[in-house]
C-alpha atoms as a PDB file:
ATOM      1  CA  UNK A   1      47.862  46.647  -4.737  1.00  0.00           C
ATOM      2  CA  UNK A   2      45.423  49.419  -6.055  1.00  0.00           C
ATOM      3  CA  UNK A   3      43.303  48.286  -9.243  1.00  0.00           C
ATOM      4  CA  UNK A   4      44.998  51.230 -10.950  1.00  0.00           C
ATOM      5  CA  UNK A   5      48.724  49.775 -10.511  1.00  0.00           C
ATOM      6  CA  UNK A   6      46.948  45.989 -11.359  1.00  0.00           C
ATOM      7  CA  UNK A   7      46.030  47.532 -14.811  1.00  0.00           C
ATOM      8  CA  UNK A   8      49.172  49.635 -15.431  1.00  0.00           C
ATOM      9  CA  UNK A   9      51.205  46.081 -14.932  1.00  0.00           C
ATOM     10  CA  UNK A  10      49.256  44.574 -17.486  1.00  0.00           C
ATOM     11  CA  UNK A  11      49.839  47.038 -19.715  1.00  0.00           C
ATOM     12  CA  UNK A  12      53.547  47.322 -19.231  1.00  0.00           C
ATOM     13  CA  UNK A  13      53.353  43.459 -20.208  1.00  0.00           C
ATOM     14  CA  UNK A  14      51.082  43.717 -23.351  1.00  0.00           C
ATOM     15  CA  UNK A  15      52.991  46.640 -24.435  1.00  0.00           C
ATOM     16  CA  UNK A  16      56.534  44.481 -23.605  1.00  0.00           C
ATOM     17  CA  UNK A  17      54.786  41.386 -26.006  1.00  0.00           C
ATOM     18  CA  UNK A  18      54.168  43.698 -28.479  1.00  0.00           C
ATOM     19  CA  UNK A  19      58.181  45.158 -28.864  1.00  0.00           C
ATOM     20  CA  UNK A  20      59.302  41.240 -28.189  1.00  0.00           C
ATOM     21  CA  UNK A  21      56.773  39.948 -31.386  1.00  0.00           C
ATOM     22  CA  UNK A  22      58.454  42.891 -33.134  1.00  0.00           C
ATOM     23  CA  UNK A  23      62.453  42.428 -32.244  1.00  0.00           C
ATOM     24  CA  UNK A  24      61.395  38.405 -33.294  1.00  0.00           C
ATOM     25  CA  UNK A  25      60.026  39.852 -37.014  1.00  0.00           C
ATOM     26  CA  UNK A  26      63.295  41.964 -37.246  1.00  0.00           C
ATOM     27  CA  UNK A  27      65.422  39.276 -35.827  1.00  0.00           C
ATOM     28  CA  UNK A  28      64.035  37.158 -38.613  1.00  0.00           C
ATOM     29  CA  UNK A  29      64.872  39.538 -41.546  1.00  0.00           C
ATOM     30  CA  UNK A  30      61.358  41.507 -41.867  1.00  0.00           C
ATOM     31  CA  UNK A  31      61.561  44.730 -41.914  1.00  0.00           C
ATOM     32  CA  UNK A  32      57.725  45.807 -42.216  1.00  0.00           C
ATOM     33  CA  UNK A  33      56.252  47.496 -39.226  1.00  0.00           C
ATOM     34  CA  UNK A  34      52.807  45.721 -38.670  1.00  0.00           C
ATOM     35  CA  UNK A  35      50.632  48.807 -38.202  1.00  0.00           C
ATOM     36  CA  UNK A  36      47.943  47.385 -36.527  1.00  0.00           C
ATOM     37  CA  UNK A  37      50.317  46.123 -33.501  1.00  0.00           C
ATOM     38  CA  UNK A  38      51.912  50.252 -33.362  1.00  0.00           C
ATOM     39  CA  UNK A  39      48.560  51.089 -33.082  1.00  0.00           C
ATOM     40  CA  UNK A  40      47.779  49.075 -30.075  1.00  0.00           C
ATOM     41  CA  UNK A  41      51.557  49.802 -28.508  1.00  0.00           C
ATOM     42  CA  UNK A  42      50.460  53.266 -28.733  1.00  0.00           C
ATOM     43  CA  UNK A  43      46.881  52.750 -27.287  1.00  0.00           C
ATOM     44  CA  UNK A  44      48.576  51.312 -24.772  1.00  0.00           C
ATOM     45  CA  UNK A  45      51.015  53.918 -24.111  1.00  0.00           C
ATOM     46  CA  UNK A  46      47.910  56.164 -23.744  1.00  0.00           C
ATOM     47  CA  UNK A  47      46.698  54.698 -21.320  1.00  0.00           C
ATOM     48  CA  UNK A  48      49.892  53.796 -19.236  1.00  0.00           C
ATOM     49  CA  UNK A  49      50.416  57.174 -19.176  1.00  0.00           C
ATOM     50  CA  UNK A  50      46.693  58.155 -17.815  1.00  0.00           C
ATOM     51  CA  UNK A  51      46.951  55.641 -15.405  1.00  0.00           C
ATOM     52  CA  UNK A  52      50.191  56.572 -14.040  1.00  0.00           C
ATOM     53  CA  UNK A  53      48.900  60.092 -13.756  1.00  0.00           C
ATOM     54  CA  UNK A  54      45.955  59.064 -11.857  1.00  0.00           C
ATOM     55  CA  UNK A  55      48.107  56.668  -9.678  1.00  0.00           C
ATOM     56  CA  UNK A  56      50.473  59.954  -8.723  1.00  0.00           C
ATOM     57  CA  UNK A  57      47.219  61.805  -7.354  1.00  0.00           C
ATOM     58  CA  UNK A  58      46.329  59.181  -5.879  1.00  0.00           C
ATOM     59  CA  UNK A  59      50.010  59.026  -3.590  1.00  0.00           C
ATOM     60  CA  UNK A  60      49.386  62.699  -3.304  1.00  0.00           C
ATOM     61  CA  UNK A  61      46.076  62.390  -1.704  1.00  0.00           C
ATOM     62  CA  UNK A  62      47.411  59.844   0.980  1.00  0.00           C
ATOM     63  CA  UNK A  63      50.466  61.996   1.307  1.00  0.00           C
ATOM     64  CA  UNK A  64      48.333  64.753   2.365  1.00  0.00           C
ATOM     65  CA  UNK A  65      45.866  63.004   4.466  1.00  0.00           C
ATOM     66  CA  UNK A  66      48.836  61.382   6.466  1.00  0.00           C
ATOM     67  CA  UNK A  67      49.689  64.753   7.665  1.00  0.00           C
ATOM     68  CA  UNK A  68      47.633  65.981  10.209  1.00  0.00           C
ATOM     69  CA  UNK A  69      46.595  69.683   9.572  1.00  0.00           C
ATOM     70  CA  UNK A  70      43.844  69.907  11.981  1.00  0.00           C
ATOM     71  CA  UNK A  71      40.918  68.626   9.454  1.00  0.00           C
ATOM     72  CA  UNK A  72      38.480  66.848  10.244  1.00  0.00           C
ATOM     73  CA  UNK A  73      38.218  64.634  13.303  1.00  0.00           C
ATOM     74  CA  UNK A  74      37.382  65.387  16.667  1.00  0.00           C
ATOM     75  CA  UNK A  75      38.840  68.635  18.198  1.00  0.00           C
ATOM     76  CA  UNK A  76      38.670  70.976  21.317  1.00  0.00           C
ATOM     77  CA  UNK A  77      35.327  74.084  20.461  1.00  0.00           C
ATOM     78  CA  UNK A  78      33.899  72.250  17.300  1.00  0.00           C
ATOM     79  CA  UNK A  79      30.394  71.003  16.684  1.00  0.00           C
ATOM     80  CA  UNK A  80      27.199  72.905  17.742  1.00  0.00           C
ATOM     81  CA  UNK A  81      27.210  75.409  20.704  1.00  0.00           C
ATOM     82  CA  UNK A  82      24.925  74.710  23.541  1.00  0.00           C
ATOM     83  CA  UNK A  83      22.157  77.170  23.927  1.00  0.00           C
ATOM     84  CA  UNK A  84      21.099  76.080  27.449  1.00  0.00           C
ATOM     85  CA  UNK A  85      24.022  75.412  29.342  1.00  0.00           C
ATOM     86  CA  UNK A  86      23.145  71.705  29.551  1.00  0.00           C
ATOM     87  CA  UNK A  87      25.113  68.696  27.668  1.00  0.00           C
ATOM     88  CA  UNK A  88      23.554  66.765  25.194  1.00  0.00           C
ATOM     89  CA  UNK A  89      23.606  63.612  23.718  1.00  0.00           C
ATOM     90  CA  UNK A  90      21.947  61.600  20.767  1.00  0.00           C
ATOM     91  CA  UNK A  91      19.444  59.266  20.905  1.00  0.00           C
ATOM     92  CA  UNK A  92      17.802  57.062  18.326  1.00  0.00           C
ATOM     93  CA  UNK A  93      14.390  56.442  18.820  1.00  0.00           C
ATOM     94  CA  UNK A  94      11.136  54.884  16.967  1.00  0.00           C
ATOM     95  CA  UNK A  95       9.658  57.774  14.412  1.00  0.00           C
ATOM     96  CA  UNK A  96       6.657  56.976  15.982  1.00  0.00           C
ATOM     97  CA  UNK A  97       7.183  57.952  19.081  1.00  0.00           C
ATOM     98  CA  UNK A  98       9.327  61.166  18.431  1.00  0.00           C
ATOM     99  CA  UNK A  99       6.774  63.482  19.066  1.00  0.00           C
ATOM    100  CA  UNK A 100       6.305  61.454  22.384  1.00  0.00           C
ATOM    101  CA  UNK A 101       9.720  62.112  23.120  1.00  0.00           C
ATOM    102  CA  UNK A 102       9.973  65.723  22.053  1.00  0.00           C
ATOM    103  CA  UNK A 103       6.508  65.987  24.070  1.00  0.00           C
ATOM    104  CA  UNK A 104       8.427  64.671  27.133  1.00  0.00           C
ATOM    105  CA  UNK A 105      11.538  66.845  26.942  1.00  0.00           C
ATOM    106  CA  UNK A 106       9.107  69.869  26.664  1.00  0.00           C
ATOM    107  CA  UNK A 107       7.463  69.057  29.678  1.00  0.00           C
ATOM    108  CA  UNK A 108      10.584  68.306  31.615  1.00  0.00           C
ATOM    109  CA  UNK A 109      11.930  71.908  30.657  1.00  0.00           C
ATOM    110  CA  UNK A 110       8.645  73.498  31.693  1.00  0.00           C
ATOM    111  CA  UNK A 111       9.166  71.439  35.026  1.00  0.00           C
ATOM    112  CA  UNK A 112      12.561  72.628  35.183  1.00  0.00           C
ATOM    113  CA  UNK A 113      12.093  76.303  34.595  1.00  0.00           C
ATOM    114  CA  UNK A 114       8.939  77.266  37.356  1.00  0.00           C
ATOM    115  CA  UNK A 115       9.448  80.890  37.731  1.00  0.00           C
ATOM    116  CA  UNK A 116      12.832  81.338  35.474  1.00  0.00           C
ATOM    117  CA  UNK A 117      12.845  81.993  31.659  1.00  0.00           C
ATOM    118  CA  UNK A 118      11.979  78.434  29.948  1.00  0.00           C
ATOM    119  CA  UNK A 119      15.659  77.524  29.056  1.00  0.00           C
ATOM    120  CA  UNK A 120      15.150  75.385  26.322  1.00  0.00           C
ATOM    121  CA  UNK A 121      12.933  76.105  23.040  1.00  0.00           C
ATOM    122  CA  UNK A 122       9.614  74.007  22.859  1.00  0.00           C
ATOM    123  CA  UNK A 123       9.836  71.305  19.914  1.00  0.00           C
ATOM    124  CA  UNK A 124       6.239  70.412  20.764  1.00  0.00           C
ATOM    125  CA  UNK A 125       2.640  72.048  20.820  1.00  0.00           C
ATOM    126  CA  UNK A 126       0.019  71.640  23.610  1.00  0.00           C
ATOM    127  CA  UNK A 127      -2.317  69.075  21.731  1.00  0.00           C
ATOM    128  CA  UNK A 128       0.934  67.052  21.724  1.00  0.00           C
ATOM    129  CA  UNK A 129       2.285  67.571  25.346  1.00  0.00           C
ATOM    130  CA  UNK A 130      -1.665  66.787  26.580  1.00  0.00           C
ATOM    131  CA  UNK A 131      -1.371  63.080  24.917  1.00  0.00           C
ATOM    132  CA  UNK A 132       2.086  62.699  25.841  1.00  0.00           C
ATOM    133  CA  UNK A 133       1.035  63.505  29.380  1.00  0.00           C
ATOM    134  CA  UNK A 134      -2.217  60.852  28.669  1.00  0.00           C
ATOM    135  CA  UNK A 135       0.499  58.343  27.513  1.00  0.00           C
ATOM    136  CA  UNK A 136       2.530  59.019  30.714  1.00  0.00           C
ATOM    137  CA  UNK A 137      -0.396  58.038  32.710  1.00  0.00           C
ATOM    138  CA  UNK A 138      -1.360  54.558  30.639  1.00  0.00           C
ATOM    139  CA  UNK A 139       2.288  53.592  31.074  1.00  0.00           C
ATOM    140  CA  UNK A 140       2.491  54.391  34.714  1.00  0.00           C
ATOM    141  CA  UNK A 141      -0.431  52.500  35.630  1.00  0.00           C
ATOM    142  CA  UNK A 142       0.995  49.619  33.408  1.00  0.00           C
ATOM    143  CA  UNK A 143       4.137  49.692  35.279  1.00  0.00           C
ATOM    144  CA  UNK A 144       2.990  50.064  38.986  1.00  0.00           C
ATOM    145  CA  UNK A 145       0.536  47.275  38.244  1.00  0.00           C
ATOM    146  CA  UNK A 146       3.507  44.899  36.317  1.00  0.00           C
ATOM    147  CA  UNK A 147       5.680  45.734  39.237  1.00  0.00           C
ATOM    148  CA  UNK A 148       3.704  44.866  41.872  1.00  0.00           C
ATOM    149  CA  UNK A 149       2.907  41.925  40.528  1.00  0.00           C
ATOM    150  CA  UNK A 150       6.381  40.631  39.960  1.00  0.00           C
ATOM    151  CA  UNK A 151       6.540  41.726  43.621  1.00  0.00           C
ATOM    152  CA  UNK A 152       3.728  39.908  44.658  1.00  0.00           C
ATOM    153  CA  UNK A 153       5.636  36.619  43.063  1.00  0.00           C
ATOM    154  CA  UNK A 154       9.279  37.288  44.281  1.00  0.00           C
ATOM    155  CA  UNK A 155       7.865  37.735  47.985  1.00  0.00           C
ATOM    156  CA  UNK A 156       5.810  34.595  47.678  1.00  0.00           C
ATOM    157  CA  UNK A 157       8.911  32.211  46.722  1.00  0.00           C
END
């Protein structure tokens, strides 16, 4: 239950207390309308009424996004159009090393192009293709050296 329709039930039972105290006081002979108890019924009323307003919207808006109108979601031509011809896909990677990464793409589309028109747009500049092409080198080193030694101790077992 929606804290909207938790609230308009308490209401609905302070509001029922307060005609029960009064049937009680007529019940018993008195006549006089306490005023500070019609003020609160009608408070209450007040908001009852609000609160049943906002619940009605609320129905509405599920009413409507039950219905599928072709909003939202995934569907067939949306999202950005490819400007290379090539698919896509995300990839989260360290801030640090987005230039890095950027740096590599660039290279690999330079690579890819040789005599053509470059097909995608460079994200990077020169200074930063020359370290990522320094950083290339460090890591390639670092990995033919690893590998050969993990070589080195698979072969010897």
């Amino acid at each position: 239950m929606h804290k909207y329709e938790i609230r308009a039930r308490q209401l609905k039972n302070e509001m029922q207390k307060i005609l029960d105290d009064n049937k009680v006081s007529s019940q018993l002979g008195l006549e006089e309308v306490n005023e500070e108890q019609f003020v609160i019924y009608k408070r209450l009323e007040f908001e009852l009424y609000h609160l049943k307003r906002i619940i009605d919207f609320k129905n509405e808006l599920k009413e409507k996004n039950a219905s599928h109108d072709n909003r939202g979601g995934i569907r067939d031509g949306a999202g950005r159009k490819l400007d290379t011809g090539m698919k896509t896909t995300t990839v989260r990677v360290p801030v640090s090393m987005k230039t890095f990464v950027l740096s590599f793409v660039d290279l690999y589309a330079e690579w890819l192009k040789e005599d053509e028109d470059q097909i995608l747009k460079r994200k990077t500049d020169d200074s930063q293709i020359i370290r990522t092409v320094q950083l290339l080198e460090v890591l390639a080193s670092l990995g033919r050296k690893k590998f050969s030694d993990r070589k080195k101790k698979h072969e010897e077992k």
